[in-house]
PDB file of N, CA and C in Angstrom:
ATOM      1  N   UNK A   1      87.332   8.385   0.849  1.00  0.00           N
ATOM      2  CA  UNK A   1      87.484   9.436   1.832  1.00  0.00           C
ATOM      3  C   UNK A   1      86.563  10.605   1.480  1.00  0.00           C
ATOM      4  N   UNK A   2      85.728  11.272   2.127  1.00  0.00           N
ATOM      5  CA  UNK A   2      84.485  12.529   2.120  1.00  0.00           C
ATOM      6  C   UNK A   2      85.571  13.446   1.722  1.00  0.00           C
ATOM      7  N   UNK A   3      84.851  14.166   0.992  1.00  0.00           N
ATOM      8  CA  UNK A   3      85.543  15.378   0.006  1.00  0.00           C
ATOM      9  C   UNK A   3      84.727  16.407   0.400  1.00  0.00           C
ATOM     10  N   UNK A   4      84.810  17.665   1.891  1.00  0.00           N
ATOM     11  CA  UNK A   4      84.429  18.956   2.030  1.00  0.00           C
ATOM     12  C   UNK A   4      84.224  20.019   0.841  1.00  0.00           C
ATOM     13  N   UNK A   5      82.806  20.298   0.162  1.00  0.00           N
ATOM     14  CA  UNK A   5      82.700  21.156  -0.520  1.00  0.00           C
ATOM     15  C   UNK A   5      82.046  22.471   0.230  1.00  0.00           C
ATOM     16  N   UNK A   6      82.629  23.696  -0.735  1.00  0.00           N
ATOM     17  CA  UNK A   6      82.036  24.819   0.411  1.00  0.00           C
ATOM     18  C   UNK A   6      81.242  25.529  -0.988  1.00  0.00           C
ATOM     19  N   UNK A   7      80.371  26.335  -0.155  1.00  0.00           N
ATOM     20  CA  UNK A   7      78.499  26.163  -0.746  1.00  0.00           C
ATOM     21  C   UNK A   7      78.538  27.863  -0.547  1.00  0.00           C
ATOM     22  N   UNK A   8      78.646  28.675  -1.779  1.00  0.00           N
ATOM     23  CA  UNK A   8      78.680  29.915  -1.028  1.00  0.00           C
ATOM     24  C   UNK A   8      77.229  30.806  -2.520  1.00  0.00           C
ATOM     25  N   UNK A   9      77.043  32.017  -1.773  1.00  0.00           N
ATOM     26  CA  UNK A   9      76.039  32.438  -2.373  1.00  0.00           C
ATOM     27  C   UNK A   9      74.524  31.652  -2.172  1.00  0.00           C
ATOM     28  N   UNK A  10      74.221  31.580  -0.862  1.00  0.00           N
ATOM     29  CA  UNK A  10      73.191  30.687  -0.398  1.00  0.00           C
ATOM     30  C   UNK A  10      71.907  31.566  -0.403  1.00  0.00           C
ATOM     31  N   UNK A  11      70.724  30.855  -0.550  1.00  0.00           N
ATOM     32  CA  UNK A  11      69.938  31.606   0.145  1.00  0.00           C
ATOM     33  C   UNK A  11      69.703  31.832   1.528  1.00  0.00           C
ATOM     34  N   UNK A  12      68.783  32.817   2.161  1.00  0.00           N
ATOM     35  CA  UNK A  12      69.471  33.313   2.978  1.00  0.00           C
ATOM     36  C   UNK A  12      67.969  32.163   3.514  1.00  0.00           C
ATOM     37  N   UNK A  13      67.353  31.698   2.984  1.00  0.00           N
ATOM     38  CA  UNK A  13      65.969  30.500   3.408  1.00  0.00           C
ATOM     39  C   UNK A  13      66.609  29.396   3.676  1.00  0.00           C
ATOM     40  N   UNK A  14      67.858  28.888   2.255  1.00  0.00           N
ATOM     41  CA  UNK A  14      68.280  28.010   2.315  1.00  0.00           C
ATOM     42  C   UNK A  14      67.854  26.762   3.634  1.00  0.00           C
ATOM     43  N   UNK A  15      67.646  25.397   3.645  1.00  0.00           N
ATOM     44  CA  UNK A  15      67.541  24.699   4.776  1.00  0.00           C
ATOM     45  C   UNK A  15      68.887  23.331   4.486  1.00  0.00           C
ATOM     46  N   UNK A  16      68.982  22.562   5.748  1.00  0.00           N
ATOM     47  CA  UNK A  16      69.931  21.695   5.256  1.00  0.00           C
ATOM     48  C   UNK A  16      69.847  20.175   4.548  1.00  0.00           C
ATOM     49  N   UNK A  17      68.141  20.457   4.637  1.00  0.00           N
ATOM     50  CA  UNK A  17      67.592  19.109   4.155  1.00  0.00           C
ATOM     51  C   UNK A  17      67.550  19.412   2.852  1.00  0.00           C
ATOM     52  N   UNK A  18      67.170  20.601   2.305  1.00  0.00           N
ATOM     53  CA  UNK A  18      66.601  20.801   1.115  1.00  0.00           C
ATOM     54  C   UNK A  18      68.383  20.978  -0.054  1.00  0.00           C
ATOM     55  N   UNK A  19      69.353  21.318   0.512  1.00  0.00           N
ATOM     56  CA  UNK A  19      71.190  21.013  -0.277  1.00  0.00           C
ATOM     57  C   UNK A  19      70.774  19.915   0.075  1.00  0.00           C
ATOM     58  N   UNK A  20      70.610  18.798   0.714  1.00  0.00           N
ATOM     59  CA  UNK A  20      71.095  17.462   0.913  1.00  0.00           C
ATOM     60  C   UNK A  20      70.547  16.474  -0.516  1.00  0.00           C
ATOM     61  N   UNK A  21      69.131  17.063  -0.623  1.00  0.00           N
ATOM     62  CA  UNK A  21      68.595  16.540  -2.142  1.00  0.00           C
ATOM     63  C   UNK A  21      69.133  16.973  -2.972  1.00  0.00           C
ATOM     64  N   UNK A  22      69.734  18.435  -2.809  1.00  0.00           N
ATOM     65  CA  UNK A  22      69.935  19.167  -4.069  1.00  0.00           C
ATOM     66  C   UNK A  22      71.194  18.380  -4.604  1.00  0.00           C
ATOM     67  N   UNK A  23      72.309  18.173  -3.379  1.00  0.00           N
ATOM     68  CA  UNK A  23      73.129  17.638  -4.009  1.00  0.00           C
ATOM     69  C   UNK A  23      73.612  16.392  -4.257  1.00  0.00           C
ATOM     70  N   UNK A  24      72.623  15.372  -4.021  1.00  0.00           N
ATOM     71  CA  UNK A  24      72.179  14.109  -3.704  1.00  0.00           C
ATOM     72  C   UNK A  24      72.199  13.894  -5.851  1.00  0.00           C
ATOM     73  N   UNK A  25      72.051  15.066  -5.887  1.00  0.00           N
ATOM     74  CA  UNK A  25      72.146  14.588  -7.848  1.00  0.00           C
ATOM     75  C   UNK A  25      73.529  14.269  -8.485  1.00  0.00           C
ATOM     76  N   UNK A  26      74.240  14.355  -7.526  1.00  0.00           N
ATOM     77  CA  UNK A  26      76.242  14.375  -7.852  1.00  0.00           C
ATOM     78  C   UNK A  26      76.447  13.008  -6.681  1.00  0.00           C
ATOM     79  N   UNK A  27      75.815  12.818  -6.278  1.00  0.00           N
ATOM     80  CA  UNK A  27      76.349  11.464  -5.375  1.00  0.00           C
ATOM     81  C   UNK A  27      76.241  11.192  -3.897  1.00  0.00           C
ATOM     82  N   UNK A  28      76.683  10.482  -3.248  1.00  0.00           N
ATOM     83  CA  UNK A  28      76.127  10.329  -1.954  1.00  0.00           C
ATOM     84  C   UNK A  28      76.361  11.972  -1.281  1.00  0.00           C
ATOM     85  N   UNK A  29      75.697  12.442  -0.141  1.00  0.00           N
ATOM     86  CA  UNK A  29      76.009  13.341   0.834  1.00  0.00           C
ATOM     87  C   UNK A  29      75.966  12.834   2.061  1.00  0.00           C
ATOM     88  N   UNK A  30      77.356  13.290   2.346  1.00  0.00           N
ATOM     89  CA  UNK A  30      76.960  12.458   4.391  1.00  0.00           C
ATOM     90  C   UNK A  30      77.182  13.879   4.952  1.00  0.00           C
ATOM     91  N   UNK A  31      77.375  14.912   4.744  1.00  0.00           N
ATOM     92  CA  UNK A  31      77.009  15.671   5.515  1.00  0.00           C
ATOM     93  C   UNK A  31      76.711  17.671   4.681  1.00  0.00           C
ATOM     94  N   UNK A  32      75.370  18.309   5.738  1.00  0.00           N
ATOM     95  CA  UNK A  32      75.873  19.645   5.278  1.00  0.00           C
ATOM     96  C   UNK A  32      75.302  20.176   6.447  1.00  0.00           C
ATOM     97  N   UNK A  33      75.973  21.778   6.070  1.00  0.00           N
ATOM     98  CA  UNK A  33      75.832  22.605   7.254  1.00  0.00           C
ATOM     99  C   UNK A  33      75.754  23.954   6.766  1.00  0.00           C
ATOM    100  N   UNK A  34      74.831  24.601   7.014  1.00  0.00           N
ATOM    101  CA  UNK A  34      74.512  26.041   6.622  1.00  0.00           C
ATOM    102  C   UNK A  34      75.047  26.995   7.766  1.00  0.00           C
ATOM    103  N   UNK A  35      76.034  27.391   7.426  1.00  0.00           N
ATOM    104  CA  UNK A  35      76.529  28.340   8.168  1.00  0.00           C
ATOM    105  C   UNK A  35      75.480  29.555   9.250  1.00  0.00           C
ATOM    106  N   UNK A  36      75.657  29.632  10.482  1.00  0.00           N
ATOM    107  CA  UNK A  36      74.600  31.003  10.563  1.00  0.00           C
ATOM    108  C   UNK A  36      75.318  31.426  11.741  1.00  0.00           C
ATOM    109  N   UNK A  37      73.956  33.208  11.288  1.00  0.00           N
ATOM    110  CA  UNK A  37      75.206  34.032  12.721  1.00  0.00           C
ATOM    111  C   UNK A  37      74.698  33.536  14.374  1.00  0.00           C
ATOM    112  N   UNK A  38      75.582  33.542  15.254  1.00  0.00           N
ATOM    113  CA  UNK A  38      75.248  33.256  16.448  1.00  0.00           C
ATOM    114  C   UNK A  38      74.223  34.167  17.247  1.00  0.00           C
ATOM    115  N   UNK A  39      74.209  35.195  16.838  1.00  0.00           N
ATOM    116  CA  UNK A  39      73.429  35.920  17.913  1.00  0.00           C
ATOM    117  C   UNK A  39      71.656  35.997  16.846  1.00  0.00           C
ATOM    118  N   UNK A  40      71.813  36.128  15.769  1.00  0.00           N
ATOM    119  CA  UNK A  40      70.312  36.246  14.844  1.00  0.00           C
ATOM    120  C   UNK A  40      69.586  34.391  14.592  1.00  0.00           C
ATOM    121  N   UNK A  41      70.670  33.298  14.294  1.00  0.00           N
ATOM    122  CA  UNK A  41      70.253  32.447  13.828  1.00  0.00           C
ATOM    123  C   UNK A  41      69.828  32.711  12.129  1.00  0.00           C
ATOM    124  N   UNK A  42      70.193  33.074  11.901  1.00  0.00           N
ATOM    125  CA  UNK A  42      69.804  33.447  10.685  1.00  0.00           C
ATOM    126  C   UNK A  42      70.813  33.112   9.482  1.00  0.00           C
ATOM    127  N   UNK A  43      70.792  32.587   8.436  1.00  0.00           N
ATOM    128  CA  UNK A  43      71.802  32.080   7.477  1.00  0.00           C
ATOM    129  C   UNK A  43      72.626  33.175   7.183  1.00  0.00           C
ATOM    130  N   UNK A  44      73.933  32.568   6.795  1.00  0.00           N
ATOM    131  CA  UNK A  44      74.896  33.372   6.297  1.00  0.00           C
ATOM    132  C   UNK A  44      75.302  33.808   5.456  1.00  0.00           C
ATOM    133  N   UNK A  45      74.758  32.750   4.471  1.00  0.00           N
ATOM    134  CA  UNK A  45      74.456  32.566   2.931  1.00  0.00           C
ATOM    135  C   UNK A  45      75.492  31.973   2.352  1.00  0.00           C
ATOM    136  N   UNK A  46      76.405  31.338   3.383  1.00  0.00           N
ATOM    137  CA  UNK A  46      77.440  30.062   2.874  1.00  0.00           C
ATOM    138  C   UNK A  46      77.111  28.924   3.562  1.00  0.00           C
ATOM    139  N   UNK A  47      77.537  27.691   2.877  1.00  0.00           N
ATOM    140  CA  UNK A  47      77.849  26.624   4.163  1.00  0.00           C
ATOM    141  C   UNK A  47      78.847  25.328   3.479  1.00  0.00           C
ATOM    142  N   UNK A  48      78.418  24.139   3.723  1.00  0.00           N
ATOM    143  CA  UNK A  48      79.621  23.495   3.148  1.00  0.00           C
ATOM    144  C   UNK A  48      78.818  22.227   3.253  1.00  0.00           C
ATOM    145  N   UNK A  49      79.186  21.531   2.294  1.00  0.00           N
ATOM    146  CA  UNK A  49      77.833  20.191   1.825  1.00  0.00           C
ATOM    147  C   UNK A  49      79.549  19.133   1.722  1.00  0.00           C
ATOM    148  N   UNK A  50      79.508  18.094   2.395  1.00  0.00           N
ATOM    149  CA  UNK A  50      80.099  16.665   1.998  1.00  0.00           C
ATOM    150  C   UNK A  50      79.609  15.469   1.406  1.00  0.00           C
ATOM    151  N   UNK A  51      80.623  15.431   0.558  1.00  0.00           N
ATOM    152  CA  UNK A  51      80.511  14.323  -0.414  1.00  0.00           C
ATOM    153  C   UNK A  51      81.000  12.912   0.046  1.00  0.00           C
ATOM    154  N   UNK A  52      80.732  11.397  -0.587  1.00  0.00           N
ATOM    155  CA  UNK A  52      81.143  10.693   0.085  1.00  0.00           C
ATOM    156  C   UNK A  52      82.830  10.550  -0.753  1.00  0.00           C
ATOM    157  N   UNK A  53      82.884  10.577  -1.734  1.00  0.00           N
ATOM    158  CA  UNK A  53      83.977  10.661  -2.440  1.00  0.00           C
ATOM    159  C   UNK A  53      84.886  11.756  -2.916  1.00  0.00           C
ATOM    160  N   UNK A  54      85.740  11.676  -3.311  1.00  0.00           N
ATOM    161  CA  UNK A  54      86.266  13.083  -4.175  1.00  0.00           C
ATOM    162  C   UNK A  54      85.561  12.960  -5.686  1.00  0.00           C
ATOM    163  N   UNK A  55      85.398  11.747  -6.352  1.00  0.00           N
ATOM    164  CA  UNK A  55      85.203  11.824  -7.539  1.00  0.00           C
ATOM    165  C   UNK A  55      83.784  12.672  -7.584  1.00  0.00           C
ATOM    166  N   UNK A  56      82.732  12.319  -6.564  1.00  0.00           N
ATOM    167  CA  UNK A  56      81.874  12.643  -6.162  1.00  0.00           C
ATOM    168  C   UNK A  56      81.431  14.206  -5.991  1.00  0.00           C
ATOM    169  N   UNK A  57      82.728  14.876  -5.218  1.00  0.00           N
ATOM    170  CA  UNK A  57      82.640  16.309  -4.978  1.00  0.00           C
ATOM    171  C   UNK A  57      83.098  16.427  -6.537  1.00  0.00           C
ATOM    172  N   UNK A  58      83.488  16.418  -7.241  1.00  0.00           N
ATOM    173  CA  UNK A  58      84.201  16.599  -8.495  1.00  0.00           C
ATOM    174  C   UNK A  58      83.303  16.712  -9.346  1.00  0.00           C
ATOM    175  N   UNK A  59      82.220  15.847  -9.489  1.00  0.00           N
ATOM    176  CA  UNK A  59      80.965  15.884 -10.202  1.00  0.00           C
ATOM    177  C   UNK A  59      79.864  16.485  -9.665  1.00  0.00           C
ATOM    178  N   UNK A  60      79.882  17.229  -8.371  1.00  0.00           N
ATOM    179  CA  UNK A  60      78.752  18.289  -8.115  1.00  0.00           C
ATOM    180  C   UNK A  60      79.383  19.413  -8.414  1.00  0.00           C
ATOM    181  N   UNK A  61      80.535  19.909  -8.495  1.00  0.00           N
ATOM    182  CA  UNK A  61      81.217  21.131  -8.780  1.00  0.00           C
ATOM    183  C   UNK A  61      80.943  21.131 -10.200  1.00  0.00           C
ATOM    184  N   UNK A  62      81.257  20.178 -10.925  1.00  0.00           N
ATOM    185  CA  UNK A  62      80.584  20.283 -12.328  1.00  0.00           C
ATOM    186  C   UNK A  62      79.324  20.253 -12.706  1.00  0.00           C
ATOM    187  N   UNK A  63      78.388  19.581 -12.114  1.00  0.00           N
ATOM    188  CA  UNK A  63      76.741  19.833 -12.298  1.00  0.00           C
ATOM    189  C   UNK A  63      75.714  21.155 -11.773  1.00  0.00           C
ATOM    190  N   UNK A  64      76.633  21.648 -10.544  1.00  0.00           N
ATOM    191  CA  UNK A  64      75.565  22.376  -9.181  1.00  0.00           C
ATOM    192  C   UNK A  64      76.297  23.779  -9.515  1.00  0.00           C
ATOM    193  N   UNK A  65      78.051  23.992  -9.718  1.00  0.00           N
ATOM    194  CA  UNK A  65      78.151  25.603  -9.807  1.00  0.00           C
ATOM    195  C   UNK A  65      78.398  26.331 -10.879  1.00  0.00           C
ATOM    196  N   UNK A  66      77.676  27.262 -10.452  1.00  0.00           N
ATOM    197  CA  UNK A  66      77.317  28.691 -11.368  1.00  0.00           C
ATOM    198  C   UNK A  66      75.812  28.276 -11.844  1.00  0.00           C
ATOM    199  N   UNK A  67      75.015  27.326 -10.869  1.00  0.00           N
ATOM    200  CA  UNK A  67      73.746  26.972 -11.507  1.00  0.00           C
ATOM    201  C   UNK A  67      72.699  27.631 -10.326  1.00  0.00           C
ATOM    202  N   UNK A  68      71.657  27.608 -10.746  1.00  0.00           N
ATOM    203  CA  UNK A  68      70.374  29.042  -9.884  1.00  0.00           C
ATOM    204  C   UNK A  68      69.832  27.822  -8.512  1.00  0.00           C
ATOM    205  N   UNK A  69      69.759  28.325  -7.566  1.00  0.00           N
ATOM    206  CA  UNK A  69      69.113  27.365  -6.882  1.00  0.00           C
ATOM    207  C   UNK A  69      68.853  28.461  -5.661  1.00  0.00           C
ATOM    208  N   UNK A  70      67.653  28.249  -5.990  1.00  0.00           N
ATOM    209  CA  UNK A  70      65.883  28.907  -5.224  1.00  0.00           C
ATOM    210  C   UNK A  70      66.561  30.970  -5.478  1.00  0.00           C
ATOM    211  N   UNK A  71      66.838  31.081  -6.919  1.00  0.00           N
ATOM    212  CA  UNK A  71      66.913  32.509  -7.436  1.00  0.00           C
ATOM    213  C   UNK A  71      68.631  32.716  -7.017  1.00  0.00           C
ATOM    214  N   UNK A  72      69.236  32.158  -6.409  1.00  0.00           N
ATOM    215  CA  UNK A  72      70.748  32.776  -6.075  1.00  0.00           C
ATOM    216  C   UNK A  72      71.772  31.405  -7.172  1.00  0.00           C
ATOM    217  N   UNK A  73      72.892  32.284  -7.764  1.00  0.00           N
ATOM    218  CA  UNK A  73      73.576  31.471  -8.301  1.00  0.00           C
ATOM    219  C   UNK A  73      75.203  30.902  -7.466  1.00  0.00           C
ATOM    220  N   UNK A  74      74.278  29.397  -7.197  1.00  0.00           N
ATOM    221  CA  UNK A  74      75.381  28.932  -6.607  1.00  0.00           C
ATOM    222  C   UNK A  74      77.366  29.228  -6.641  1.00  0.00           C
ATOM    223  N   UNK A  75      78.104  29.297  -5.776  1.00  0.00           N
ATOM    224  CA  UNK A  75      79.554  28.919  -6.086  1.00  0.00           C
ATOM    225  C   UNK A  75      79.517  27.689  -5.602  1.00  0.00           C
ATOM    226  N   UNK A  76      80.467  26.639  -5.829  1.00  0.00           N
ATOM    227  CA  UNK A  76      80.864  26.070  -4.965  1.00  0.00           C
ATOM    228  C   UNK A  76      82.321  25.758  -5.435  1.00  0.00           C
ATOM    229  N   UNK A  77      83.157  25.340  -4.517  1.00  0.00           N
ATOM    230  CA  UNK A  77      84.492  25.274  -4.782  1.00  0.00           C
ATOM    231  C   UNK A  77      84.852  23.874  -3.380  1.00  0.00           C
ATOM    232  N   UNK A  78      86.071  23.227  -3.848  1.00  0.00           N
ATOM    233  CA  UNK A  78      86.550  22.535  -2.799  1.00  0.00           C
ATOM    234  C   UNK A  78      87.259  23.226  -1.655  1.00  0.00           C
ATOM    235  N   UNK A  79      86.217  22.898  -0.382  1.00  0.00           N
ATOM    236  CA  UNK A  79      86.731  23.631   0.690  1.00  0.00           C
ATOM    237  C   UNK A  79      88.479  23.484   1.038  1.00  0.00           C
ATOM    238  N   UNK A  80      88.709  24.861   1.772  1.00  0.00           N
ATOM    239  CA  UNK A  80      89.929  24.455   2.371  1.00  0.00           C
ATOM    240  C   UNK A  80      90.075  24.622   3.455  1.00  0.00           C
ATOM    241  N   UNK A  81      91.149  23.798   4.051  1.00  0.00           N
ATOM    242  CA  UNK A  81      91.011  23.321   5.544  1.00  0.00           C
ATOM    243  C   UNK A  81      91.016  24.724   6.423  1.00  0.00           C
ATOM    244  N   UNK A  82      90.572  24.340   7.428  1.00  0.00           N
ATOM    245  CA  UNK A  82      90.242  25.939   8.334  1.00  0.00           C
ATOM    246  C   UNK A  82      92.063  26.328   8.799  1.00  0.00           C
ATOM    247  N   UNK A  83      92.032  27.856   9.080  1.00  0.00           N
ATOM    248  CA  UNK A  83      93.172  28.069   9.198  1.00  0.00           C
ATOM    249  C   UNK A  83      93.357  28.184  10.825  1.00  0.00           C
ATOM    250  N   UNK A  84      94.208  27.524  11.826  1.00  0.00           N
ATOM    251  CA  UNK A  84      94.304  28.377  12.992  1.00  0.00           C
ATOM    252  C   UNK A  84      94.320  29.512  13.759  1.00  0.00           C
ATOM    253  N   UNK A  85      93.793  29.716  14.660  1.00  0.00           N
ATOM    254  CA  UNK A  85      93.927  31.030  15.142  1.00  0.00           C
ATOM    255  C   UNK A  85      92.862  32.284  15.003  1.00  0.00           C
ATOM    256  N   UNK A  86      92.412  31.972  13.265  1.00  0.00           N
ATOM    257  CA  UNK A  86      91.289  32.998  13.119  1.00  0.00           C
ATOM    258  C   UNK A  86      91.121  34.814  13.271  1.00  0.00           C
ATOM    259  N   UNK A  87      89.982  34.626  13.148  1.00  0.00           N
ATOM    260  CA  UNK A  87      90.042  36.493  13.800  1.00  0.00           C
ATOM    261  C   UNK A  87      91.657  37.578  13.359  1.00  0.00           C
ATOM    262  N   UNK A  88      91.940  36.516  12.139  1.00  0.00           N
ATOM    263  CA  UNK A  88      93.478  37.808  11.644  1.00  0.00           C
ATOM    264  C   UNK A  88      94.882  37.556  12.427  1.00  0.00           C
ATOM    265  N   UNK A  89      94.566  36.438  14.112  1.00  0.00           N
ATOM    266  CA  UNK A  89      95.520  36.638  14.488  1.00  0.00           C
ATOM    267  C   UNK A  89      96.836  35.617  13.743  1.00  0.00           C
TER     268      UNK A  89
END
């Protein structure tokens, strides 16, 4: 089952091809997504990279965070599921 990791402290260049190699060193990736704002297009400087496994996300959290990638030092943490409602309500 894909294990959602969330990708924060991005560059703000960041692209989604260029996490897909990066994290292609911890195991398969089937998916990422660089967060950006709607009205600039412009990165957010988070996003969230999937793994094909958990063991998988487990071993990029141990290889990829608190490590430099293109001058910013990665977080990453296992995402958590989005909350309903949003916006505080």
């Amino acid at each position: 089952m894909p294990a959602k990791l969330y990708v924060g402290n991005l560059p703000y260049t960041a692209a989604e091809e260029d996490l897909q190699s990066y994290f292609a060193q911890a195991g398969t990736v089937t998916s990422v997504a660089v967060v950006k704002d709607r009205q600039s297009g412009r990165s957010k400087g988070f996003g969230f990279v999937e793994m094909s496994t958990d063991a998988e996300a487990q071993q990029a959290i141990s290889l990829l965070d608190g490590k430099e990638y293109q001058g910013r030092t990665l977080k990453i943490s296992l995402a958590r599921p989005r909350e309903e409602g949003g916006m505080g309500r």
